[in-house]
N, C-alpha and C. Protein backbone atom coordinates (compact mmCIF):
# COMPACT_ATOMS: atom_id res chain seq x y z
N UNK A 1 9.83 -5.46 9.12
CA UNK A 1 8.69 -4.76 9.68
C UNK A 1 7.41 -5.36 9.08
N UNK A 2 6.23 -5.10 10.39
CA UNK A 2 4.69 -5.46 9.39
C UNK A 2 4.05 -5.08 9.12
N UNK A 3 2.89 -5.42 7.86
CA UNK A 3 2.24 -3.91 8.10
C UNK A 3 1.46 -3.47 9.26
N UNK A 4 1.24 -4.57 10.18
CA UNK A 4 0.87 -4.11 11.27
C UNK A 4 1.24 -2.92 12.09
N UNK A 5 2.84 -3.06 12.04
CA UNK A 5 3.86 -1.77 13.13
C UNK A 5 3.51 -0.12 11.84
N UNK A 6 3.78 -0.31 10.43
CA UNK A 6 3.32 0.45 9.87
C UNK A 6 2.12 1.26 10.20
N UNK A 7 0.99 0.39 10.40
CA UNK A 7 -0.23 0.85 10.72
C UNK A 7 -0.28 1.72 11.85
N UNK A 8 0.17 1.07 12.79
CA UNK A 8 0.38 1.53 14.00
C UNK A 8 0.99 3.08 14.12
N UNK A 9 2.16 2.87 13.87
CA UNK A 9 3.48 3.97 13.94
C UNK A 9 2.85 5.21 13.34
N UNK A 10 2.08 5.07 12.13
CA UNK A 10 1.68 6.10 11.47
C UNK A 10 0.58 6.72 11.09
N UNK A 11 -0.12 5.74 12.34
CA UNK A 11 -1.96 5.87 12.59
C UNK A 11 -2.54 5.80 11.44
N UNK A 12 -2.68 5.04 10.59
CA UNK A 12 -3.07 4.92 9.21
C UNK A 12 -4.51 4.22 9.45
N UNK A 13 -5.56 4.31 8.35
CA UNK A 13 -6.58 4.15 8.06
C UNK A 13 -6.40 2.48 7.59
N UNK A 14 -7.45 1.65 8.23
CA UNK A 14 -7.29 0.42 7.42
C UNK A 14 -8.48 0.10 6.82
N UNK A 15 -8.45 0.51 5.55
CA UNK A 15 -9.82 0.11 4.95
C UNK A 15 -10.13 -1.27 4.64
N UNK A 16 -9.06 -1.81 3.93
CA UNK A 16 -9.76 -3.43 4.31
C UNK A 16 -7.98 -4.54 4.47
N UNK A 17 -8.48 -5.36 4.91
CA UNK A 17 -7.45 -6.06 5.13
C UNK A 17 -6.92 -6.41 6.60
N UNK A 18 -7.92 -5.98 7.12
CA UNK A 18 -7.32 -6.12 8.53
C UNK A 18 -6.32 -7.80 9.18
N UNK A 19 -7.17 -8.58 7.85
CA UNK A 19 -6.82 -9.78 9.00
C UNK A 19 -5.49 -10.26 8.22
N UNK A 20 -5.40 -9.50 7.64
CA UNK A 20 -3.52 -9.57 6.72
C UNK A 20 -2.39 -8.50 7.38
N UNK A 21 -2.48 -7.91 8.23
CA UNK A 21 -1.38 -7.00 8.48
C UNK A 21 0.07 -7.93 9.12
N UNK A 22 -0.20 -9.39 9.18
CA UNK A 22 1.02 -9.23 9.42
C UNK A 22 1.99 -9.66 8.06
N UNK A 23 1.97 -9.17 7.78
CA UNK A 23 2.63 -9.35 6.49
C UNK A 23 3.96 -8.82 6.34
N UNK A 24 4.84 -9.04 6.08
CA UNK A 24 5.84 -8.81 6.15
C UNK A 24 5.96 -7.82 5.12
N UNK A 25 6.95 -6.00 5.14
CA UNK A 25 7.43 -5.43 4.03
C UNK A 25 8.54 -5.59 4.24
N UNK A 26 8.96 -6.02 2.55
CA UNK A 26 10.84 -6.01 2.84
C UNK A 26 11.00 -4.68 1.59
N UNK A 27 10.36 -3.75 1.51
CA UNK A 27 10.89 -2.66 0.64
C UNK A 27 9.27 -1.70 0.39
N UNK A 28 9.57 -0.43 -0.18
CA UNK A 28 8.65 0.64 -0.75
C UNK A 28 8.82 0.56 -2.02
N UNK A 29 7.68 1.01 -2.73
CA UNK A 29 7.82 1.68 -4.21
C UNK A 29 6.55 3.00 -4.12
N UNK A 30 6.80 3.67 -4.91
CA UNK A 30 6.19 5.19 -4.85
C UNK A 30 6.28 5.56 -6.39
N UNK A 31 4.92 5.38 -6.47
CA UNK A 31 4.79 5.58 -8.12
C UNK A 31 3.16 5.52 -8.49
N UNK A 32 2.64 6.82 -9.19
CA UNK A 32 1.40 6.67 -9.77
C UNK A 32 1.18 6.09 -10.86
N UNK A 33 2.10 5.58 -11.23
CA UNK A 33 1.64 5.28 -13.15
C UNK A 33 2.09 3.48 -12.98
N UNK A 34 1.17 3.08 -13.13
CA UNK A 34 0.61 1.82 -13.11
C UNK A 34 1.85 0.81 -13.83
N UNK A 35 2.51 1.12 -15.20
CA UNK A 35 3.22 0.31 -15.33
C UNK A 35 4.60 0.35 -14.86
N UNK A 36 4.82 1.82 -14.33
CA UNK A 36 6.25 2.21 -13.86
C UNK A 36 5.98 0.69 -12.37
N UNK A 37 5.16 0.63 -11.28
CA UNK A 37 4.95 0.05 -10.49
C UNK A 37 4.71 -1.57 -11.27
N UNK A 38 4.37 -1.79 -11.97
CA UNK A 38 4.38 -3.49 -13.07
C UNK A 38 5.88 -3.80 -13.19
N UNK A 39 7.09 -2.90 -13.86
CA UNK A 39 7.74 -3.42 -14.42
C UNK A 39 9.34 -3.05 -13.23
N UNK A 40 8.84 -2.12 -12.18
CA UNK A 40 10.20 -2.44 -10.85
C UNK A 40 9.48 -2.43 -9.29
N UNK A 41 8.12 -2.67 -8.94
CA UNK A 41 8.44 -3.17 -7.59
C UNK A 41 8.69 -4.47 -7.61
N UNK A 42 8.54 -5.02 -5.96
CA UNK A 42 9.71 -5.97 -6.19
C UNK A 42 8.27 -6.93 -4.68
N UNK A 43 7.87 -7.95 -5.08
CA UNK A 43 7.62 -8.97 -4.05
C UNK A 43 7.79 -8.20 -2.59
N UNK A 44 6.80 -7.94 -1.68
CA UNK A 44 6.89 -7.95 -0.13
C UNK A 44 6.84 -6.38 0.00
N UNK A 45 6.89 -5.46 -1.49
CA UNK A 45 7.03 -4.13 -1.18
C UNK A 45 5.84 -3.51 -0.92
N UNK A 46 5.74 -2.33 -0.05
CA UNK A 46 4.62 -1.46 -0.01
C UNK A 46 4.06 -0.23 -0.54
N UNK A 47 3.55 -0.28 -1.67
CA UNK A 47 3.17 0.58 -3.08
C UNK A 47 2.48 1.78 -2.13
N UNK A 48 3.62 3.09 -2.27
CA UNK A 48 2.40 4.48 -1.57
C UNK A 48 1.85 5.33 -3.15
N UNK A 49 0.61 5.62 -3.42
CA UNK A 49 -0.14 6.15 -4.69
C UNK A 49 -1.23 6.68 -4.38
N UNK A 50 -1.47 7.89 -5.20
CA UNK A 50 -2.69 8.20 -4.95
C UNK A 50 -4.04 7.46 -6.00
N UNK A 51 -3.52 6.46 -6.51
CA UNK A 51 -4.78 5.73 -7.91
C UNK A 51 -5.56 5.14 -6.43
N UNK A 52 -6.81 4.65 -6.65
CA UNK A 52 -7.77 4.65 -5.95
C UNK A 52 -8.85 3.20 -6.84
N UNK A 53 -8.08 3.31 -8.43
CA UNK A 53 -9.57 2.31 -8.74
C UNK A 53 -8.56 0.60 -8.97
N UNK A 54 -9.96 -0.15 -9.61
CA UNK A 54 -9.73 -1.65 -9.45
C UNK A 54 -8.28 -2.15 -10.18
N UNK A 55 -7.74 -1.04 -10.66
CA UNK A 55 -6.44 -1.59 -11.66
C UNK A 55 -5.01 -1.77 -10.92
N UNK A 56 -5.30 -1.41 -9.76
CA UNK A 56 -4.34 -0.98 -8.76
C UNK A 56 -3.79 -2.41 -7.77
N UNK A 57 -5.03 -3.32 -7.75
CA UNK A 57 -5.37 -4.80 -7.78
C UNK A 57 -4.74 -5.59 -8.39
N UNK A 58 -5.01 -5.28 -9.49
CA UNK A 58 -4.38 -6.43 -10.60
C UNK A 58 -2.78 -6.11 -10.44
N UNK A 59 -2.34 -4.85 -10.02
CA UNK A 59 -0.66 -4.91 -10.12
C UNK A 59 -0.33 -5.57 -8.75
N UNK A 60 -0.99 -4.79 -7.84
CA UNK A 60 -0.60 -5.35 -6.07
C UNK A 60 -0.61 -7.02 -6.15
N UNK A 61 -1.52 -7.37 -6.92
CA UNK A 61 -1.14 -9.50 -6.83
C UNK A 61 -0.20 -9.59 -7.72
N UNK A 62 0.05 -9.41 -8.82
CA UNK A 62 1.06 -9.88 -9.69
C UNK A 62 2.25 -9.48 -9.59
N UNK A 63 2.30 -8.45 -8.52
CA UNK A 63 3.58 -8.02 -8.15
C UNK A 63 3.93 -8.79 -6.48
N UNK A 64 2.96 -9.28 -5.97
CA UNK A 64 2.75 -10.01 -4.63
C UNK A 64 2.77 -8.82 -3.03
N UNK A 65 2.94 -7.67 -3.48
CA UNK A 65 2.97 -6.67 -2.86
C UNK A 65 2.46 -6.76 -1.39
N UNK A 66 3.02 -6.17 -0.44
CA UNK A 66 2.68 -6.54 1.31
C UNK A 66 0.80 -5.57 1.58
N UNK A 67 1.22 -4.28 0.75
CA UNK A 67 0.15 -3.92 0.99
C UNK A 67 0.20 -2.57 0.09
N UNK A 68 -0.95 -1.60 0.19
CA UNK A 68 -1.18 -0.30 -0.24
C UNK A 68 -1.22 0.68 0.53
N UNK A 69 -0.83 2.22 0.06
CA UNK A 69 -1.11 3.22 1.32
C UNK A 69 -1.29 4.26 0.21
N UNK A 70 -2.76 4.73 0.59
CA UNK A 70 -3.49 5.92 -0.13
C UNK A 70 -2.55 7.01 0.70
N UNK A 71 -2.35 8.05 -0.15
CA UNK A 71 -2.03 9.43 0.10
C UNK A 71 -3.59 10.56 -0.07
N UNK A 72 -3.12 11.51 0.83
CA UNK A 72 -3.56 12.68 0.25
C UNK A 72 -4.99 12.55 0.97
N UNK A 73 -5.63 11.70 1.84
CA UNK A 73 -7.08 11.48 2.16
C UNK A 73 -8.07 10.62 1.17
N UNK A 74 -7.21 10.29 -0.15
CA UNK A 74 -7.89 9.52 -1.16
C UNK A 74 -8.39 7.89 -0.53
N UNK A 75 -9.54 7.60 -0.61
CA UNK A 75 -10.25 6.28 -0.15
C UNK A 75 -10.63 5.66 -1.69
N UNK A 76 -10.18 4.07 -1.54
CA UNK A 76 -10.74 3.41 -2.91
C UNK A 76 -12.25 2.97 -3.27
N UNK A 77 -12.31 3.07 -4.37
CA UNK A 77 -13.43 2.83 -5.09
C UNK A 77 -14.02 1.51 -4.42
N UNK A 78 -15.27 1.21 -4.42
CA UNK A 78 -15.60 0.05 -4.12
C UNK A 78 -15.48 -1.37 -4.33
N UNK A 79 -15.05 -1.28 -6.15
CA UNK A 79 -14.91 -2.39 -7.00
C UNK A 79 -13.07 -2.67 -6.54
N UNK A 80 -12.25 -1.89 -6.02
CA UNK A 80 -10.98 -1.55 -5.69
C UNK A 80 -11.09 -2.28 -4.28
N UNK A 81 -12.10 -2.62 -3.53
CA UNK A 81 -12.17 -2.75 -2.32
C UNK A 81 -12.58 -4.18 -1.84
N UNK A 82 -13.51 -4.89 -2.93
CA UNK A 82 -13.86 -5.96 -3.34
C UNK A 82 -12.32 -6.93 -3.94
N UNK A 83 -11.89 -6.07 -4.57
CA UNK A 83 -10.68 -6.48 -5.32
C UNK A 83 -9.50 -7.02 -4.10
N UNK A 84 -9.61 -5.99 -3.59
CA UNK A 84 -8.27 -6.36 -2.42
C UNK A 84 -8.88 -7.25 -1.41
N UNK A 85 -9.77 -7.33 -0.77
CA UNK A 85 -10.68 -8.39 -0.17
C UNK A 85 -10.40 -10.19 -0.38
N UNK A 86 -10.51 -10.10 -1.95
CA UNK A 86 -10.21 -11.28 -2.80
C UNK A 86 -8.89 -11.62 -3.01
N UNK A 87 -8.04 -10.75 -2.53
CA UNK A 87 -6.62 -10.59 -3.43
C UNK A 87 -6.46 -10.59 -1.14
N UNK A 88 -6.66 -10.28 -0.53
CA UNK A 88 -5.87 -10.28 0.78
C UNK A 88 -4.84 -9.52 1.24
N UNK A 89 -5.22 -8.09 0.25
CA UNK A 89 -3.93 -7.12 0.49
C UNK A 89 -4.53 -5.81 0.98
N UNK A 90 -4.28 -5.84 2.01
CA UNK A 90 -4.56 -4.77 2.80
C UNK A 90 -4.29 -3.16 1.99
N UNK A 91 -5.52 -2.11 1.97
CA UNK A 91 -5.58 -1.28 1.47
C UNK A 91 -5.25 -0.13 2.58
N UNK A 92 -4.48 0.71 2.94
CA UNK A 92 -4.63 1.45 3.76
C UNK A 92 -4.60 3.12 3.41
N UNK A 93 -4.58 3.87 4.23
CA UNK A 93 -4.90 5.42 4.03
C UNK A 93 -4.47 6.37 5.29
N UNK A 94 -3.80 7.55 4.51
CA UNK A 94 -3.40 8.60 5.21
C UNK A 94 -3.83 9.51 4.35
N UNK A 95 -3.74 11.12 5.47
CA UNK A 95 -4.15 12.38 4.76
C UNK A 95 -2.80 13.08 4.49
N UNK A 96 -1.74 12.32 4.68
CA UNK A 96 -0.53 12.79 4.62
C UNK A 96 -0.08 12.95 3.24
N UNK A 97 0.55 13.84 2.61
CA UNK A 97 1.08 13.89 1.26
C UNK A 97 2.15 12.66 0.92
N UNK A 98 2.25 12.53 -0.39
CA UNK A 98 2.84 11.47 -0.90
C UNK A 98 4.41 11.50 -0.62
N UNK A 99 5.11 12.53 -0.50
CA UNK A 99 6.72 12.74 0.03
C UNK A 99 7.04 12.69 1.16
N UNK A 100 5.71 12.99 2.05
CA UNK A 100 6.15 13.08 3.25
C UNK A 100 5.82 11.78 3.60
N UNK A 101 4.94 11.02 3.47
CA UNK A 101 4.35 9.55 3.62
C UNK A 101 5.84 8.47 3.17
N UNK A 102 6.32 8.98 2.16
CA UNK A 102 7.36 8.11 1.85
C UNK A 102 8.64 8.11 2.68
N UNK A 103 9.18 9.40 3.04
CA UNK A 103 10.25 9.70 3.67
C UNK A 103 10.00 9.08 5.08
N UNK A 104 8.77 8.39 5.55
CA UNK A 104 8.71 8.50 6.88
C UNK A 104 8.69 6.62 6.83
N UNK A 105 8.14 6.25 5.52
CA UNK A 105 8.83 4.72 5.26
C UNK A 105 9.63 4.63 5.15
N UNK A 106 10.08 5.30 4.85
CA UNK A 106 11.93 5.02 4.23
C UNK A 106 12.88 4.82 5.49
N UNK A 107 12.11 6.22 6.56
CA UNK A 107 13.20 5.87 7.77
C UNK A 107 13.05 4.76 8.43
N UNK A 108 11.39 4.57 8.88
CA UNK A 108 10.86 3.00 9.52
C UNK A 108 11.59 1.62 8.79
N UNK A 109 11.71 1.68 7.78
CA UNK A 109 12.18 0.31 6.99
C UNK A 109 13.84 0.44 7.21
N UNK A 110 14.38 1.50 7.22
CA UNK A 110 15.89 1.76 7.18
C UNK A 110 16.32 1.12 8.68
N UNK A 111 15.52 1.60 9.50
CA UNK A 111 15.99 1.14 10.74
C UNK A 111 15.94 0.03 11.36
């Protein structure tokens, strides 16, 4: 799947990144705490969190991550926005809670 069909399927907010959605996800990770997400996502995955500032950057490249998806109505910081811009990883956003946002990746990617 891309994040394009993601976007789509689940009417999501694209704050920046538009000209990267096709990117391929080959997996999710769901985790607020910055190093839990450093030390097991995995290349091509799509990080759902509610963190919002520039540190969120530095894991999404070094982890090579497909993209981001804000929960909860949370929009990133500006310096967060600049960051992903430079980095080419699409930031996106829902007002949907973080369990329910996940369960609804989980089925899209399962299938």
């Amino acid at each position: 799947m891309k994040v394009k069909d993601l976007v789509e399927k689940m009417n999501l907010t694209v704050f920046c990144g538009a000209d990267n959605l096709d990117r391929e996800i080959k997996g999710g990770y769901v985790s607020d705490l910055l190093s839990d997400v450093m030390g097991f996502a995995k290349e091509g995955d799509v990080w759902v969190t509610l963190q919002t500032h520039k540190n969120v950057m530095a894991i999404a490249s070094l982890k090579e991550l497909a993209a981001i998806v804000l929960v909860k109505g949370n929009k990133p910081e500006d310096d967060t926005l600049e960051a992903a811009i430079e980095e080419g990883i699409p930031i996106l956003g829902t007002d949907k809670q973080t369990f329910e946002t996940s369960g609804i990746i989980y089925e899209m990617l399962k299938n």
